[in-house]
N, C-alpha and C. Protein backbone atom coordinates (compact mmCIF):
# COMPACT_ATOMS: atom_id res chain seq x y z
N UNK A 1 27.82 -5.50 39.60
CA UNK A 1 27.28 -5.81 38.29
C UNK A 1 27.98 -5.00 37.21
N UNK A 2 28.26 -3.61 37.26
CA UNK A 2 29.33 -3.16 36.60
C UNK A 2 30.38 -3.51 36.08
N UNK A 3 31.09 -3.98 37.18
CA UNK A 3 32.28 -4.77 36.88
C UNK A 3 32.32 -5.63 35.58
N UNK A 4 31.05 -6.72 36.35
CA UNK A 4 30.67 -7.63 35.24
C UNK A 4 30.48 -7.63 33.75
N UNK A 5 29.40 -6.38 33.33
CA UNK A 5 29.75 -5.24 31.80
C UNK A 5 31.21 -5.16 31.90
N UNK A 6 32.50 -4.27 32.74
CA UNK A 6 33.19 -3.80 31.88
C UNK A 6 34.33 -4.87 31.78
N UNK A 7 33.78 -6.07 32.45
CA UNK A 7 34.77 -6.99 31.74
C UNK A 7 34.56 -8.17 31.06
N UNK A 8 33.09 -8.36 30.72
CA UNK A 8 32.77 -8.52 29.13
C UNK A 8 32.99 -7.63 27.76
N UNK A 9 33.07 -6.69 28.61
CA UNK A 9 33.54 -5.85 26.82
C UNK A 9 34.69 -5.78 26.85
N UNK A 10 35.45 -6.34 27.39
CA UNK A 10 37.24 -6.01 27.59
C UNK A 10 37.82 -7.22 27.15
N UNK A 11 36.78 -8.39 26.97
CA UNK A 11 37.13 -9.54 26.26
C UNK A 11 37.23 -9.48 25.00
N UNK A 12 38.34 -10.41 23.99
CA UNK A 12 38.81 -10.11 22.92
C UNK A 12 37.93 -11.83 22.52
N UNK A 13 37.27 -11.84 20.74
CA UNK A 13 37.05 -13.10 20.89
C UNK A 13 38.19 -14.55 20.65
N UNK A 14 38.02 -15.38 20.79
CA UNK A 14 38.47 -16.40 21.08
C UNK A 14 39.25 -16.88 20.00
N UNK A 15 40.81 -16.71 20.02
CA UNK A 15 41.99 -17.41 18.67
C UNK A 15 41.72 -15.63 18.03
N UNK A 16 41.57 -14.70 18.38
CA UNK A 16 41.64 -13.36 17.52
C UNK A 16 40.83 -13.40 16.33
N UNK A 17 39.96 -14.32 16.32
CA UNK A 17 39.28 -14.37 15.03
C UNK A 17 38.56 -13.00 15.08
N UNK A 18 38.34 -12.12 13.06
CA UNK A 18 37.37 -11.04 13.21
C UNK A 18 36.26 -11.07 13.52
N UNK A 19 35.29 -10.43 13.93
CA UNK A 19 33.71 -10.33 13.45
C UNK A 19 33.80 -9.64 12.02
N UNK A 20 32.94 -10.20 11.31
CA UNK A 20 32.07 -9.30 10.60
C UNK A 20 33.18 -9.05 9.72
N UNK A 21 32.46 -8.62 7.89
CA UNK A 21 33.28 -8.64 6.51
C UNK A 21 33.98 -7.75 6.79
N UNK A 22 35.16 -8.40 6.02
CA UNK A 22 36.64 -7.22 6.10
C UNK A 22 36.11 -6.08 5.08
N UNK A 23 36.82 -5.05 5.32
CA UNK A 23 36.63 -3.72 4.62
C UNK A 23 36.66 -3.51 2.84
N UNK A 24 37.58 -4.71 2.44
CA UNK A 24 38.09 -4.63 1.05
C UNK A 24 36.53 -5.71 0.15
N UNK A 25 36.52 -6.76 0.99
CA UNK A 25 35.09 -7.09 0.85
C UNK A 25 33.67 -6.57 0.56
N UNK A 26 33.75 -5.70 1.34
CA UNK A 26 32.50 -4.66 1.93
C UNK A 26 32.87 -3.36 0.31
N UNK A 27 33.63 -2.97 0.38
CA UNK A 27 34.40 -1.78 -0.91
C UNK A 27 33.92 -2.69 -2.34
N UNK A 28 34.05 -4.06 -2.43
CA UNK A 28 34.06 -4.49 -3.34
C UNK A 28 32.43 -4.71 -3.87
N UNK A 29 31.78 -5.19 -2.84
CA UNK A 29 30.22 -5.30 -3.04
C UNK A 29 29.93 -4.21 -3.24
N UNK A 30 29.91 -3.16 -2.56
CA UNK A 30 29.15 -1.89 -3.10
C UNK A 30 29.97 -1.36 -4.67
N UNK A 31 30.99 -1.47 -5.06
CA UNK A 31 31.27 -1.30 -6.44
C UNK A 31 30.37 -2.34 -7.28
N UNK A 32 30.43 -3.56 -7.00
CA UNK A 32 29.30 -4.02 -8.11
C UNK A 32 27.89 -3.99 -7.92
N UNK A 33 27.85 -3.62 -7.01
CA UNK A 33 25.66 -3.10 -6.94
C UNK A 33 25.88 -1.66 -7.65
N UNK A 34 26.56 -0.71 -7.90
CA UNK A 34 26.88 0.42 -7.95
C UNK A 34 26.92 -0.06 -9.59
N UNK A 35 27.74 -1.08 -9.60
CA UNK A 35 27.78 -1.29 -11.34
C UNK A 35 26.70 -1.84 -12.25
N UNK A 36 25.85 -2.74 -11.12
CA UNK A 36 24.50 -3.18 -11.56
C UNK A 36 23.59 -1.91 -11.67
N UNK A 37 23.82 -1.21 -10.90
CA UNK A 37 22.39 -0.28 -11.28
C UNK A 37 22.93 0.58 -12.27
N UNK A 38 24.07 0.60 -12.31
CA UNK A 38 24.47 1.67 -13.64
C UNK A 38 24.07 1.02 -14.87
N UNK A 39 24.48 -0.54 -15.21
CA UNK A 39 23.78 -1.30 -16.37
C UNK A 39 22.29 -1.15 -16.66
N UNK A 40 21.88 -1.28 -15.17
CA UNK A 40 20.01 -1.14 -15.64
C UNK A 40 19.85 -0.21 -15.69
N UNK A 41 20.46 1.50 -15.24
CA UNK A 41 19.78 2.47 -16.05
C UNK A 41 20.19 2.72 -17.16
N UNK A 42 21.29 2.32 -17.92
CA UNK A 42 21.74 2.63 -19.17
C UNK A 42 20.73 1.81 -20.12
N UNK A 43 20.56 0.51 -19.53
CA UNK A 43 19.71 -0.19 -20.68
C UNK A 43 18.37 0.56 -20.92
N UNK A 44 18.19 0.78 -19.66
CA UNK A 44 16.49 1.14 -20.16
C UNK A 44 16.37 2.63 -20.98
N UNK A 45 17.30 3.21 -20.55
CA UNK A 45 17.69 4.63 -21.63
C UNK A 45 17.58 4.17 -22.77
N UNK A 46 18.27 3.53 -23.12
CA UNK A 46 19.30 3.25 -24.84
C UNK A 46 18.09 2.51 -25.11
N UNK A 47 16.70 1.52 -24.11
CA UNK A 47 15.54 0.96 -25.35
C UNK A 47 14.53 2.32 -25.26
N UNK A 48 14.54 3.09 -24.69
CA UNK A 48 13.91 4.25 -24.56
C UNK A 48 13.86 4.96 -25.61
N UNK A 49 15.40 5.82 -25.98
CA UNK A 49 15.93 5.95 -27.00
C UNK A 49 15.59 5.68 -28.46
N UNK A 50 15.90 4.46 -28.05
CA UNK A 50 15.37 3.83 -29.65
C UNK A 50 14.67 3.78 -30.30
N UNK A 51 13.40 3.37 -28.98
CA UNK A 51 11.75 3.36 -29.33
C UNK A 51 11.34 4.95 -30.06
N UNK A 52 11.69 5.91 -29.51
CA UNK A 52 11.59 7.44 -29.55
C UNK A 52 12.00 7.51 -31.18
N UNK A 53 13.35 7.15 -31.22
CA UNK A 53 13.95 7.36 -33.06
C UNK A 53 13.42 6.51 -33.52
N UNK A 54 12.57 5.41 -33.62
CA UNK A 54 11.96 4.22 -34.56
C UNK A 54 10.56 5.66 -34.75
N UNK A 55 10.29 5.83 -33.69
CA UNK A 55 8.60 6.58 -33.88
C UNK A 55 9.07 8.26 -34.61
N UNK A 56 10.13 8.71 -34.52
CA UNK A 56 10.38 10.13 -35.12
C UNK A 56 10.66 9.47 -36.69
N UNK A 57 11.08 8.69 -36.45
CA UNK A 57 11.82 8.41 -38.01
C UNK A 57 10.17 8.08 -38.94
N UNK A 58 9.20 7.67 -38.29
CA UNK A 58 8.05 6.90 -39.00
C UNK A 58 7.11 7.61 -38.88
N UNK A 59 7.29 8.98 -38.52
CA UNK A 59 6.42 9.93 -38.63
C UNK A 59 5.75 10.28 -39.97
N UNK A 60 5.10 10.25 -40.77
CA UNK A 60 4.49 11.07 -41.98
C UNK A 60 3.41 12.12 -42.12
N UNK A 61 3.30 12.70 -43.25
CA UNK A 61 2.35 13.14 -43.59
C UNK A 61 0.66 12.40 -42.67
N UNK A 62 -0.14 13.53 -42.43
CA UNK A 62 -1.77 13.53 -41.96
C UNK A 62 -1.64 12.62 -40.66
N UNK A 63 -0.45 12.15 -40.13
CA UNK A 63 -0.46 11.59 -38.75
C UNK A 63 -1.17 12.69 -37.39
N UNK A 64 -1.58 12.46 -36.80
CA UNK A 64 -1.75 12.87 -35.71
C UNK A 64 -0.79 13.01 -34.41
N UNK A 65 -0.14 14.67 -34.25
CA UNK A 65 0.83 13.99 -33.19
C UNK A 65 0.36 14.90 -31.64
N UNK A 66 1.22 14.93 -30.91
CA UNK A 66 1.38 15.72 -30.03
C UNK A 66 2.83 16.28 -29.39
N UNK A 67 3.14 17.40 -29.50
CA UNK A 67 4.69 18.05 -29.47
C UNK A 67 5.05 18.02 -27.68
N UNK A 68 6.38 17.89 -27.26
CA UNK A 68 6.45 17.86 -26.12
C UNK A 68 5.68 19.28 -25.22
N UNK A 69 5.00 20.25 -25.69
CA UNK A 69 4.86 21.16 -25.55
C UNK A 69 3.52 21.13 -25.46
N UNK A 70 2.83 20.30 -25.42
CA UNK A 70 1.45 19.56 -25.40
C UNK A 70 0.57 20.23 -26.35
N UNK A 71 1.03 20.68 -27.81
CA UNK A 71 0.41 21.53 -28.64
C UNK A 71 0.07 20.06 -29.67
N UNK A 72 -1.24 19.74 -29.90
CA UNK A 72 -1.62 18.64 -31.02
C UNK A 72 -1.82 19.49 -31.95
N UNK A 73 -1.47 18.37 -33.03
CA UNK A 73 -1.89 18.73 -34.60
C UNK A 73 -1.87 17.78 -35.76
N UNK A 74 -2.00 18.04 -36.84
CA UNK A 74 -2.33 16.99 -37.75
C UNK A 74 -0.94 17.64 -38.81
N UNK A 75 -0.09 16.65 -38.90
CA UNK A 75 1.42 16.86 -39.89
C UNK A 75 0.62 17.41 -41.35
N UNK A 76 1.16 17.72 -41.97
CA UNK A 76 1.16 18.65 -43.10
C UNK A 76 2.50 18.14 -44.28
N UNK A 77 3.08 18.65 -43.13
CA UNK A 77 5.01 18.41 -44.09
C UNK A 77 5.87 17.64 -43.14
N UNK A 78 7.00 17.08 -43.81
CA UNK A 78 7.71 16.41 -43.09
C UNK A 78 8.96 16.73 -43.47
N UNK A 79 10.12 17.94 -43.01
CA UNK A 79 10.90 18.24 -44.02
C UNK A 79 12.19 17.17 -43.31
N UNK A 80 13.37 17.22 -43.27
CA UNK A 80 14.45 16.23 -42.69
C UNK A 80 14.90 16.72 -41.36
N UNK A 81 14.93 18.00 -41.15
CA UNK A 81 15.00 18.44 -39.31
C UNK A 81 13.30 18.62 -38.75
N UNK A 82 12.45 18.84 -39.67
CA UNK A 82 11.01 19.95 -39.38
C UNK A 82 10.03 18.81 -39.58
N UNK A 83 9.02 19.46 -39.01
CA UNK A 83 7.80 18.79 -39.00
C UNK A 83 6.58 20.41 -39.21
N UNK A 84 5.76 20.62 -40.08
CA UNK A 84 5.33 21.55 -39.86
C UNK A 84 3.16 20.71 -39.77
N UNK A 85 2.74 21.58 -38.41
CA UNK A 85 1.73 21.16 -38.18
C UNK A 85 0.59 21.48 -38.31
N UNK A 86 -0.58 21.60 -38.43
CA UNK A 86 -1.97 22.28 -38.94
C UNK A 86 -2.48 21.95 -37.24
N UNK A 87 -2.62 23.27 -36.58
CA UNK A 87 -2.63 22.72 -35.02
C UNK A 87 -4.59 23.42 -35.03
N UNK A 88 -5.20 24.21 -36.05
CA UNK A 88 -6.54 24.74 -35.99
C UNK A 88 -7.45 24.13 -37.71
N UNK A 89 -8.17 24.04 -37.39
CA UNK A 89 -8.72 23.61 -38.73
C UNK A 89 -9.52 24.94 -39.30
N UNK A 90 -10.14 25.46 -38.40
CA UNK A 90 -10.56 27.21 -38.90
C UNK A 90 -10.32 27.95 -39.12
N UNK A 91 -9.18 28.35 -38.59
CA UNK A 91 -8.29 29.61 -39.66
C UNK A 91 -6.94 29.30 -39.89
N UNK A 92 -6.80 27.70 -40.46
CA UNK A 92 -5.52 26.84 -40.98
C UNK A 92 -4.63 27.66 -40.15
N UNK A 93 -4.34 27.49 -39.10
CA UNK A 93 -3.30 27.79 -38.76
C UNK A 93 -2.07 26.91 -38.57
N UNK A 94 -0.56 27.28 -38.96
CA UNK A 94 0.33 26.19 -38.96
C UNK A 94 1.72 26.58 -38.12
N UNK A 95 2.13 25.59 -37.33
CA UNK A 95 3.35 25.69 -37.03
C UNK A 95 4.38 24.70 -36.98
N UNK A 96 5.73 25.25 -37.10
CA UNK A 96 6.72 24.37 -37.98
C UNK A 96 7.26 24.16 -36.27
N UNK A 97 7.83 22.76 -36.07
CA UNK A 97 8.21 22.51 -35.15
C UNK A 97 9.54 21.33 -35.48
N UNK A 98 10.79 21.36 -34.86
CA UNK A 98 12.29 20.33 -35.00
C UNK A 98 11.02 19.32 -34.80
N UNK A 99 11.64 18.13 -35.82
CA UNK A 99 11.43 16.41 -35.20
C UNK A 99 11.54 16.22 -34.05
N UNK A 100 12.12 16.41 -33.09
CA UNK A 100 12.41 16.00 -32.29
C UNK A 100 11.83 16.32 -30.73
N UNK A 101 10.37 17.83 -31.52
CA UNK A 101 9.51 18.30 -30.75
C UNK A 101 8.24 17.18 -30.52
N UNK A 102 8.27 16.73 -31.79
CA UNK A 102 6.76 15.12 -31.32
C UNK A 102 7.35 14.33 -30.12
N UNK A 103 6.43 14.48 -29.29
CA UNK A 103 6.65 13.66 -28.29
C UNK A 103 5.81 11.97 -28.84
N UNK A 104 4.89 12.17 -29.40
CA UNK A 104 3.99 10.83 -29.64
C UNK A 104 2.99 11.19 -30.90
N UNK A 105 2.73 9.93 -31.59
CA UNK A 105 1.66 10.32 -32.16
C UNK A 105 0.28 9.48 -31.72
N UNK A 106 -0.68 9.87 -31.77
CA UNK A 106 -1.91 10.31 -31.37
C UNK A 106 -2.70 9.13 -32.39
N UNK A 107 -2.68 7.58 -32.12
CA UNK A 107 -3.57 7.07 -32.87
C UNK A 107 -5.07 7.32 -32.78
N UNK A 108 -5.72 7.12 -33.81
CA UNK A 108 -7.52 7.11 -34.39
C UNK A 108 -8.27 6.48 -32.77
N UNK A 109 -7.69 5.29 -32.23
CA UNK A 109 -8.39 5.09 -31.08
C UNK A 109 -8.50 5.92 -29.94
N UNK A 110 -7.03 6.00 -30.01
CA UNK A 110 -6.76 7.41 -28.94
C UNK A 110 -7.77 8.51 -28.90
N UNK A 111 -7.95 9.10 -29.81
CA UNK A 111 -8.84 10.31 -29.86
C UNK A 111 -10.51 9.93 -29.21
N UNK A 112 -10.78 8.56 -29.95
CA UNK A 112 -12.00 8.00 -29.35
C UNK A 112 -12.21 7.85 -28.41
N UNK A 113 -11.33 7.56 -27.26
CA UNK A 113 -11.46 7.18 -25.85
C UNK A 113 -11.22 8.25 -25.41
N UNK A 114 -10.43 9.33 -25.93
CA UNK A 114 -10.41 10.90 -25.42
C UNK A 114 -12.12 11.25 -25.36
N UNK A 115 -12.46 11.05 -26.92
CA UNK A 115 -13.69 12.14 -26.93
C UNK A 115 -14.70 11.04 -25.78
N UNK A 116 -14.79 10.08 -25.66
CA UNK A 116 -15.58 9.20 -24.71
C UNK A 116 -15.68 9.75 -23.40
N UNK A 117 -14.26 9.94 -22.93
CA UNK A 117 -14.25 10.25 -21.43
C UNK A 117 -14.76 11.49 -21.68
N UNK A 118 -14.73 12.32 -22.39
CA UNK A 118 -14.59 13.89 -21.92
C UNK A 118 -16.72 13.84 -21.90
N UNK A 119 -17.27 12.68 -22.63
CA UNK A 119 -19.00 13.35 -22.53
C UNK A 119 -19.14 12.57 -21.42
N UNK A 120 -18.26 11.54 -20.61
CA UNK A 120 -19.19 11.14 -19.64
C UNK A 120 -19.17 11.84 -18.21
């Protein structure tokens, strides 16, 4: 029965045809899946991006934000690099933070469904 194995595997298939995708084939598919996922993470960056500078740029005065630094406050000033914030209402306390420290601002509903969850 041995025999029999080692001279099925000693057979070549039939007219020399290959098995299975040639190498330059195989090189070529993985460069364009490689290039597809590079497109979809760039896109979703660059609308990421955008969304982020549409919302820094439309920041104003008495907005409600929150800094990547998870410090909330209510804007005050809006200078062209700065944002300076009123983060205590009792002993006005303020701190000046880059634009580019708001992570989000903090709509009127938002706060409501904050203060909601926190009494139940």
């Amino acid at each position: 029965m041995f025999t029999i194995v080692t001279m099925l595997a000693q057979t070549a298939p039939a007219g020399g045809a290959k098995e299975g995708a040639s190498p330059n084939f195989m090189f070529f598919g993985l460069i364009l899946m490689m290039g597809v996922f590079f497109f979809v993470m760039m896109r979703g960056n660059r609308s990421q991006r955008k969304k982020k500078e549409a919302m820094l740029s439309a920041v104003k005065k008495n907005d409600r934000v929150m800094t990547i630094g998870g410090v909330i406050g209510t804007i005050i000033a809006v200078k062209e690099n700065e944002v300076v914030l009123k983060v205590d209402e009792a002993s006005n306390t303020k701190m000046t933070f880059i634009r580019r420290a708001v992570q989000q601002v903090i709509a009127e509903d938002d706060d409501l469904s904050l203060a909601n969850r926190e009494q139940r």
